[in-house]
C-alpha atoms as a PDB file:
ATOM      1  CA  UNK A   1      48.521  99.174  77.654  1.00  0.00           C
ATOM      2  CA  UNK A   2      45.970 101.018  75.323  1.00  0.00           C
ATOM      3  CA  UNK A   3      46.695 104.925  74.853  1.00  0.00           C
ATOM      4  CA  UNK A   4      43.869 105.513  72.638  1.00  0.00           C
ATOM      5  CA  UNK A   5      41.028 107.191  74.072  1.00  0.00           C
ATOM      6  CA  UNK A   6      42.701 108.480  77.349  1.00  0.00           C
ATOM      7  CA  UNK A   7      44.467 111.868  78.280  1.00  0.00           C
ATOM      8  CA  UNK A   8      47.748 112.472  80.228  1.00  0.00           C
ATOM      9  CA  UNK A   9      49.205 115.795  81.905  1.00  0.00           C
ATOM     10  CA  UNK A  10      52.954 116.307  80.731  1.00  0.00           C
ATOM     11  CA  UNK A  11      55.399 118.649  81.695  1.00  0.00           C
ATOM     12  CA  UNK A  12      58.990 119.176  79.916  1.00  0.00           C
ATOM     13  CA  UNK A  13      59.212 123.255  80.613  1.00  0.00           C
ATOM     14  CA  UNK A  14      55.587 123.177  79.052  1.00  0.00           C
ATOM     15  CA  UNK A  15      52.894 121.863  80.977  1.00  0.00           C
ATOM     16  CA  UNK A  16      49.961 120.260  78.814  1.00  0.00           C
ATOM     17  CA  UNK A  17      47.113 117.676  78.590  1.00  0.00           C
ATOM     18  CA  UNK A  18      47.382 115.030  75.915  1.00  0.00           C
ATOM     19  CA  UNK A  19      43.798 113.279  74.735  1.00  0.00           C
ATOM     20  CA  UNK A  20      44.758 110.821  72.337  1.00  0.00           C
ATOM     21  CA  UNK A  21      41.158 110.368  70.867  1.00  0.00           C
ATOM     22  CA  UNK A  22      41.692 108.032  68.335  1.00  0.00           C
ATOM     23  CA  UNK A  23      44.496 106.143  66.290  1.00  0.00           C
ATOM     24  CA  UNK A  24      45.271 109.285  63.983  1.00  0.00           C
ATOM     25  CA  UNK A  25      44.049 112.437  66.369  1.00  0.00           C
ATOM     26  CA  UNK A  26      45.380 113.701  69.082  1.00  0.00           C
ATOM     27  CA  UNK A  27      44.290 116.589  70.968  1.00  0.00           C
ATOM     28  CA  UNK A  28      46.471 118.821  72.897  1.00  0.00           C
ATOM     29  CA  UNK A  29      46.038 121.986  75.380  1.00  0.00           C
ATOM     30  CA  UNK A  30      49.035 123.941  76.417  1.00  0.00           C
ATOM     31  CA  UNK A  31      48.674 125.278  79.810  1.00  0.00           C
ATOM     32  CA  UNK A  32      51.799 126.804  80.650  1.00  0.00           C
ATOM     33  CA  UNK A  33      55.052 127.630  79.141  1.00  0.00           C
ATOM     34  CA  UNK A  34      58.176 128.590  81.271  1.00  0.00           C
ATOM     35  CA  UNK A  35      55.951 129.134  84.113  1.00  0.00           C
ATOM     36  CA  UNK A  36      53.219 131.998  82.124  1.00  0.00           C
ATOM     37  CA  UNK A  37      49.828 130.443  81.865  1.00  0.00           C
ATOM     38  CA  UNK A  38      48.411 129.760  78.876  1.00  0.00           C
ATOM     39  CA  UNK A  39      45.082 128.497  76.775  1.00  0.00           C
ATOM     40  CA  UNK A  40      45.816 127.027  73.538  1.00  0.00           C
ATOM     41  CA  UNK A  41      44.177 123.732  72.280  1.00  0.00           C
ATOM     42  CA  UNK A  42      45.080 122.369  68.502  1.00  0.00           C
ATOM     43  CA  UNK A  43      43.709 118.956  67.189  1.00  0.00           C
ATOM     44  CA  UNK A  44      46.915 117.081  65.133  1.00  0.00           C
ATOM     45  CA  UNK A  45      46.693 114.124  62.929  1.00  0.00           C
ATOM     46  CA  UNK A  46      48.829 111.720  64.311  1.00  0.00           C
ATOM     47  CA  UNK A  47      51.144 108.459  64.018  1.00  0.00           C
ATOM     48  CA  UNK A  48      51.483 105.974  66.960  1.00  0.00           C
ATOM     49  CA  UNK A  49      53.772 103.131  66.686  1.00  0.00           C
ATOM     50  CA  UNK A  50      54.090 100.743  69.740  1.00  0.00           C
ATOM     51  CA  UNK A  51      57.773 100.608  70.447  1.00  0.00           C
ATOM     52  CA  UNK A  52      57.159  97.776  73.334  1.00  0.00           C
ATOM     53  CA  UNK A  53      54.948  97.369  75.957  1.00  0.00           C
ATOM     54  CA  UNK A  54      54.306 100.675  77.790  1.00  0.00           C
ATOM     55  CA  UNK A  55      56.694 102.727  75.456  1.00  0.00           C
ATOM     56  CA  UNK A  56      54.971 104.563  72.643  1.00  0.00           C
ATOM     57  CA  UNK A  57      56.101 106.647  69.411  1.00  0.00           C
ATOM     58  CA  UNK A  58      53.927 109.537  68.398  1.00  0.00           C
ATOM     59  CA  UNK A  59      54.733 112.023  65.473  1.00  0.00           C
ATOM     60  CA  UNK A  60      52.397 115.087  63.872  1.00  0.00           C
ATOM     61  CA  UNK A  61      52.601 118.494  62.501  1.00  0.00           C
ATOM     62  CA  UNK A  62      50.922 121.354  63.978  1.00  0.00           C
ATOM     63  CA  UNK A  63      49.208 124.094  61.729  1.00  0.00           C
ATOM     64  CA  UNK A  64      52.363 126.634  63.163  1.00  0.00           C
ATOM     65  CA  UNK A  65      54.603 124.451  60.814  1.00  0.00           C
ATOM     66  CA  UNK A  66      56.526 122.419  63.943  1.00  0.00           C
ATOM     67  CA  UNK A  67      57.162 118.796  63.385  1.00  0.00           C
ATOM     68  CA  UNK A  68      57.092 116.777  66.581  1.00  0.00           C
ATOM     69  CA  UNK A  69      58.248 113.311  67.993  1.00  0.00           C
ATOM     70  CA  UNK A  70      57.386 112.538  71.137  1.00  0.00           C
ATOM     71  CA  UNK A  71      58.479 109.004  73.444  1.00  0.00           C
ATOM     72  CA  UNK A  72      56.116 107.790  75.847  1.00  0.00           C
ATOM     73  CA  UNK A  73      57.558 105.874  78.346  1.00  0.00           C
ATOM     74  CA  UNK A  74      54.679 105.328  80.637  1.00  0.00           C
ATOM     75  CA  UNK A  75      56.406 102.443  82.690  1.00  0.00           C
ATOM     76  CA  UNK A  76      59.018 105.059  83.798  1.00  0.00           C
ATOM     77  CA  UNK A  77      55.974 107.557  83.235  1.00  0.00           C
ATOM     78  CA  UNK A  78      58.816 110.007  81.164  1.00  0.00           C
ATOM     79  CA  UNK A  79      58.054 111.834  77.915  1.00  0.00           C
ATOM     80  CA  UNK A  80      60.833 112.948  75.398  1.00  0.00           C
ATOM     81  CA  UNK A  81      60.062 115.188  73.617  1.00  0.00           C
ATOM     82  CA  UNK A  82      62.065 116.438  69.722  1.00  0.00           C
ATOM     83  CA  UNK A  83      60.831 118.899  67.679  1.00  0.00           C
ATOM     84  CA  UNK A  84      61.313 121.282  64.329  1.00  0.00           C
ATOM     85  CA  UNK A  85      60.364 124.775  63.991  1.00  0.00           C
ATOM     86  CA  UNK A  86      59.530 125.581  60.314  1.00  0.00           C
ATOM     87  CA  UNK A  87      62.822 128.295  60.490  1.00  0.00           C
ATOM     88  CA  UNK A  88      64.736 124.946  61.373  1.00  0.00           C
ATOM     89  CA  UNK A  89      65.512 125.225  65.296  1.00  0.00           C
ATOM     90  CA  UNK A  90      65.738 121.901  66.648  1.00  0.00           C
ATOM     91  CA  UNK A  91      64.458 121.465  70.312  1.00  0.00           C
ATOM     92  CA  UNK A  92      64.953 118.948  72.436  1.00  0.00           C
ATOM     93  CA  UNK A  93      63.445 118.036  76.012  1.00  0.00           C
ATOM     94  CA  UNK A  94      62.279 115.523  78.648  1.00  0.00           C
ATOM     95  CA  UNK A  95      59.386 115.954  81.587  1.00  0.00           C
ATOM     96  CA  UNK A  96      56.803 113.908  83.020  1.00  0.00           C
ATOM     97  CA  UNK A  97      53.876 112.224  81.787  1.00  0.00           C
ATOM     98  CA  UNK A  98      51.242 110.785  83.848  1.00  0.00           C
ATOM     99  CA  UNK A  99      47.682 109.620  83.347  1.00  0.00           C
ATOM    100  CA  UNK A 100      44.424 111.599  83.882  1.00  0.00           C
ATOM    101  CA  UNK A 101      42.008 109.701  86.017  1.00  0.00           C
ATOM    102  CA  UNK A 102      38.270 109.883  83.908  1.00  0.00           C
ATOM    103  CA  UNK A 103      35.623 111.266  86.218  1.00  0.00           C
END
């Protein structure tokens, strides 16, 4: 399965779209956090590492100073999520991820 160059809705309490536009960017758009809409898009560098078929790695750091890991298990079509706020909370959560159809 190829990630590159497609976008995916997840939802773990947050509800975004991922478009993983290349090997090393990745675009995201927050729409929602604990059920208030929201609008923010940020472009990360990223790192993707193939864990297996269907089951991805992907780290960055956004320009707010969080460091993120996410797990993309799109056979079960689950996304873990673990990240770092610069003060040094440690969050930790699990949703959905599923594939946006291109038009």
């Amino acid at each position: 399965m190829k990630i590159v160059g497609k976008k995916f809705a997840v939802d773990f309490g947050a509800k975004a779209v991922l478009d993983i536009q290349t090997e090393t960017s990745l675009m995201f758009h927050i729409t929602e956090i604990d059920g208030k809409k929201m609008d923010e898009t940020e472009t990360v560098e990223i790192a993707i590492t193939q864990l297996r078929p269907r089951l991805f790695m992907l780290t960055w750091k956004e320009k707010n100073g969080n460091t993120v890991t996410q797990i993309q298990d799109h056979q079960q079509q689950l996304v873990y999520m673990n990240w770092t706020h610069p003060d040094g909370k440690f969050v930790h959560a699990k949703g959905t991820i599923k594939p946006i159809k291109s038009k």
